[in-house]
N, C-alpha and C. Protein backbone atom coordinates (compact mmCIF):
# COMPACT_ATOMS: atom_id res chain seq x y z
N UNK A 1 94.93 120.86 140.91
CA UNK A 1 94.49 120.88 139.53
C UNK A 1 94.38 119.44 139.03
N UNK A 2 93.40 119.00 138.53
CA UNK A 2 92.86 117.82 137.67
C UNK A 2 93.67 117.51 136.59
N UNK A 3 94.26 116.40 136.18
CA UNK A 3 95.44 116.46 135.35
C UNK A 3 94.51 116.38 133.86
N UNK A 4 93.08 115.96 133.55
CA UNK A 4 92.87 115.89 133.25
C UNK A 4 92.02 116.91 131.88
N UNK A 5 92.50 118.47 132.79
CA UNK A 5 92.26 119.64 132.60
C UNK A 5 93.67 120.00 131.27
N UNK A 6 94.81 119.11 131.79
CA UNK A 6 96.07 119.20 130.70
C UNK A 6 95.88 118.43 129.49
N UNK A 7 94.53 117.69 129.40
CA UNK A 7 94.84 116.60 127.79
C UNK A 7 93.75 117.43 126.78
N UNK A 8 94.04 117.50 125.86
CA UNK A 8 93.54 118.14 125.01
C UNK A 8 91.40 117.68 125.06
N UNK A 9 90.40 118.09 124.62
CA UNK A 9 89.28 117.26 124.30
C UNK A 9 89.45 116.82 123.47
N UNK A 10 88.93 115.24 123.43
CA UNK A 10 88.46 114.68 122.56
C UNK A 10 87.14 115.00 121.30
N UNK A 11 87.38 114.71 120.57
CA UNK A 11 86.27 114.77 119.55
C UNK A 11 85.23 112.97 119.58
N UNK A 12 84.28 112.55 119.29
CA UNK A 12 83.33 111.53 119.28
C UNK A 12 84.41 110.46 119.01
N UNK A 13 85.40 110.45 117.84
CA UNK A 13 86.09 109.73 117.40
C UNK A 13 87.03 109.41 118.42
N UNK A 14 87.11 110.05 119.52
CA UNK A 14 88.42 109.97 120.33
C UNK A 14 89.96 110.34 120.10
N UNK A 15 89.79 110.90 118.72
CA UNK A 15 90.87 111.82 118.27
C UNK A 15 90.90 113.33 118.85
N UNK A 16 91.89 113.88 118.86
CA UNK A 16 91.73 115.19 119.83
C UNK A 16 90.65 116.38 118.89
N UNK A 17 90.47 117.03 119.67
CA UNK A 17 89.61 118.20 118.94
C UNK A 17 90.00 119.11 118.12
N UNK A 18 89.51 119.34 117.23
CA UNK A 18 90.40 119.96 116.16
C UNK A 18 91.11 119.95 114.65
N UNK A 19 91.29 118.24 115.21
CA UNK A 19 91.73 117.54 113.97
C UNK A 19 90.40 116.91 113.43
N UNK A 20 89.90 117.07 112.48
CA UNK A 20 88.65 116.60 111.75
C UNK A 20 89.13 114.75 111.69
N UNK A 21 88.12 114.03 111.19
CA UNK A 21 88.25 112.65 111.10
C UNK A 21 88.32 112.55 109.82
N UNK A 22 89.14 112.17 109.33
CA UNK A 22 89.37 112.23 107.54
C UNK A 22 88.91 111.28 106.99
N UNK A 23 88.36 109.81 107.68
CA UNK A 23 87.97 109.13 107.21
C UNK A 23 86.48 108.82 106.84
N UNK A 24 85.94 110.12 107.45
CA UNK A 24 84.55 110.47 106.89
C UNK A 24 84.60 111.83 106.07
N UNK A 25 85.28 112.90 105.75
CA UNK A 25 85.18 113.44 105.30
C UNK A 25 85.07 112.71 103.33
N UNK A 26 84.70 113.52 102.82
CA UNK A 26 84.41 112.91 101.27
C UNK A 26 85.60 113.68 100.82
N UNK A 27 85.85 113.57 99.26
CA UNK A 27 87.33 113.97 98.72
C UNK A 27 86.61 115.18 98.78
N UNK A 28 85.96 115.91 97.87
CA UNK A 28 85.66 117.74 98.08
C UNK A 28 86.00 118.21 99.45
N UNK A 29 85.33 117.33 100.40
CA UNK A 29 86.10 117.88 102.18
C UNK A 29 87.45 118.03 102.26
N UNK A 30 87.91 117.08 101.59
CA UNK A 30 89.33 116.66 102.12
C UNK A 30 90.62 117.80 101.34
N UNK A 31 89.83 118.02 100.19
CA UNK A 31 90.41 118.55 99.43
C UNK A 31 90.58 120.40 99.56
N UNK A 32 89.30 120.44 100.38
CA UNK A 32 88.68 121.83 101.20
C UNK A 32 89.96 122.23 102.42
N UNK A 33 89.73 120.98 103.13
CA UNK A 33 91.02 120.67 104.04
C UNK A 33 92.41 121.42 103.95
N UNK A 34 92.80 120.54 102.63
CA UNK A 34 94.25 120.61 102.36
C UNK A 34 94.71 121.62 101.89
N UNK A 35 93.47 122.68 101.23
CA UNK A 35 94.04 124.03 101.07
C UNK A 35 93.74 125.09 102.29
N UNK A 36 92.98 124.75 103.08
CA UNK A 36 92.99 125.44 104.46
C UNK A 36 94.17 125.34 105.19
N UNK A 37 94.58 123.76 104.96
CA UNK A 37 96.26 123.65 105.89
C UNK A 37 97.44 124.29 104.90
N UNK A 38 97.54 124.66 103.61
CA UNK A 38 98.20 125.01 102.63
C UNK A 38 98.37 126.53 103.11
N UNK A 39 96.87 126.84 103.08
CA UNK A 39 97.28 128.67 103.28
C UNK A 39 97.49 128.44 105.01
N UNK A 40 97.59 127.58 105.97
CA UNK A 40 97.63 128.30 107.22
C UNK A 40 99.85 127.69 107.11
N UNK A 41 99.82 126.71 106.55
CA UNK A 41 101.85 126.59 106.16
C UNK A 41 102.64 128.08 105.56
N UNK A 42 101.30 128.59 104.86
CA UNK A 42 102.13 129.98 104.56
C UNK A 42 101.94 130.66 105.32
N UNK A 43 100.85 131.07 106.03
CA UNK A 43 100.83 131.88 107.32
C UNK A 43 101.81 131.51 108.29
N UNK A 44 102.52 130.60 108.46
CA UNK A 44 103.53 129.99 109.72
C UNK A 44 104.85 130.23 109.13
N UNK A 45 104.86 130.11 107.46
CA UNK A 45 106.14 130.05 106.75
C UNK A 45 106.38 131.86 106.66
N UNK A 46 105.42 132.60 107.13
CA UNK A 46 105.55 133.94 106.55
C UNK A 46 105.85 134.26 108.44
N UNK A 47 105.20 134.12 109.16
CA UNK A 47 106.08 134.32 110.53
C UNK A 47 107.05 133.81 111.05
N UNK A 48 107.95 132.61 110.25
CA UNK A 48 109.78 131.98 110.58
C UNK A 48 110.08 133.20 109.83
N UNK A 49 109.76 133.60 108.56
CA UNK A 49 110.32 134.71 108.20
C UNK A 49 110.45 135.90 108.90
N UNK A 50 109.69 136.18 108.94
CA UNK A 50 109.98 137.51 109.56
C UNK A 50 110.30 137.49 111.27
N UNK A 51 110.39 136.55 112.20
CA UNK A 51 111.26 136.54 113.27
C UNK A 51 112.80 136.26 113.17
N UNK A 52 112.91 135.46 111.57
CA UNK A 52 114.50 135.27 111.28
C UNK A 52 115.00 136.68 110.53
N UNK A 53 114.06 137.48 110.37
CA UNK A 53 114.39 139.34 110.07
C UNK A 53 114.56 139.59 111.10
N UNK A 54 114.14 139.57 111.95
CA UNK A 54 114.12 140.70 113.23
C UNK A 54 114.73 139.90 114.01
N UNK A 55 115.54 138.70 113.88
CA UNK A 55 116.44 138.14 114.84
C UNK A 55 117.87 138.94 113.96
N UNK A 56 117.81 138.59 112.56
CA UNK A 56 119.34 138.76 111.64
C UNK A 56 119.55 140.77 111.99
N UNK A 57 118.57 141.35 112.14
CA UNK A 57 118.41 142.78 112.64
C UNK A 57 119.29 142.76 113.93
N UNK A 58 118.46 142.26 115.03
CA UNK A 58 118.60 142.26 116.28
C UNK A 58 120.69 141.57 116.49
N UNK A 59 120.96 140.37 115.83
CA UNK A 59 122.14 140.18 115.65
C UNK A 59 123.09 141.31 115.27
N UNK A 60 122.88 142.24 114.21
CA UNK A 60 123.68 142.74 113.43
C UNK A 60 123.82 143.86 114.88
N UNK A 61 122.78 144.27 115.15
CA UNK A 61 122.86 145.15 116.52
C UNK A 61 124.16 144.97 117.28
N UNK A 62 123.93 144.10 118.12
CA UNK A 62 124.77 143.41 118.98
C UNK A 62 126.26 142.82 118.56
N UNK A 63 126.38 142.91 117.43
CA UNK A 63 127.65 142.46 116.78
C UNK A 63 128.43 143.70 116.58
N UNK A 64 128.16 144.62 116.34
CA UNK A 64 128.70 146.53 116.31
C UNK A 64 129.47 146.32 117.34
């Protein structure tokens, strides 16, 4: 295997793919941005939750 198959792609900028280049985006982009990463922190903050339910579940189990 090509180790090269393990590094993420690059984007034109040579920043990895994925991450937009912020230094061309305009403020309306940027600002577009920051509530896309806003609602995807609650999407991540709403699944710690609920694996720290079904871990404090899974504990209480095993503690009987």
């Amino acid at each position: 295997m090509d180790t090269d198959d393990l590094e993420p792609p690059l984007n034109t900028s040579g920043k990895p793919a994925g991450k937009p280049d912020l230094q061309i985006m305009s403020v309306e982009q940027l600002q577009d941005y920051i509530a896309e990463m806003e609602t995807e922190i609650v999407r991540a903050r709403a699944a710690i939750d609920g694996k720290q339910s079904a871990r404090g579940v899974a504990d209480a189990v095993f503690k009987t």
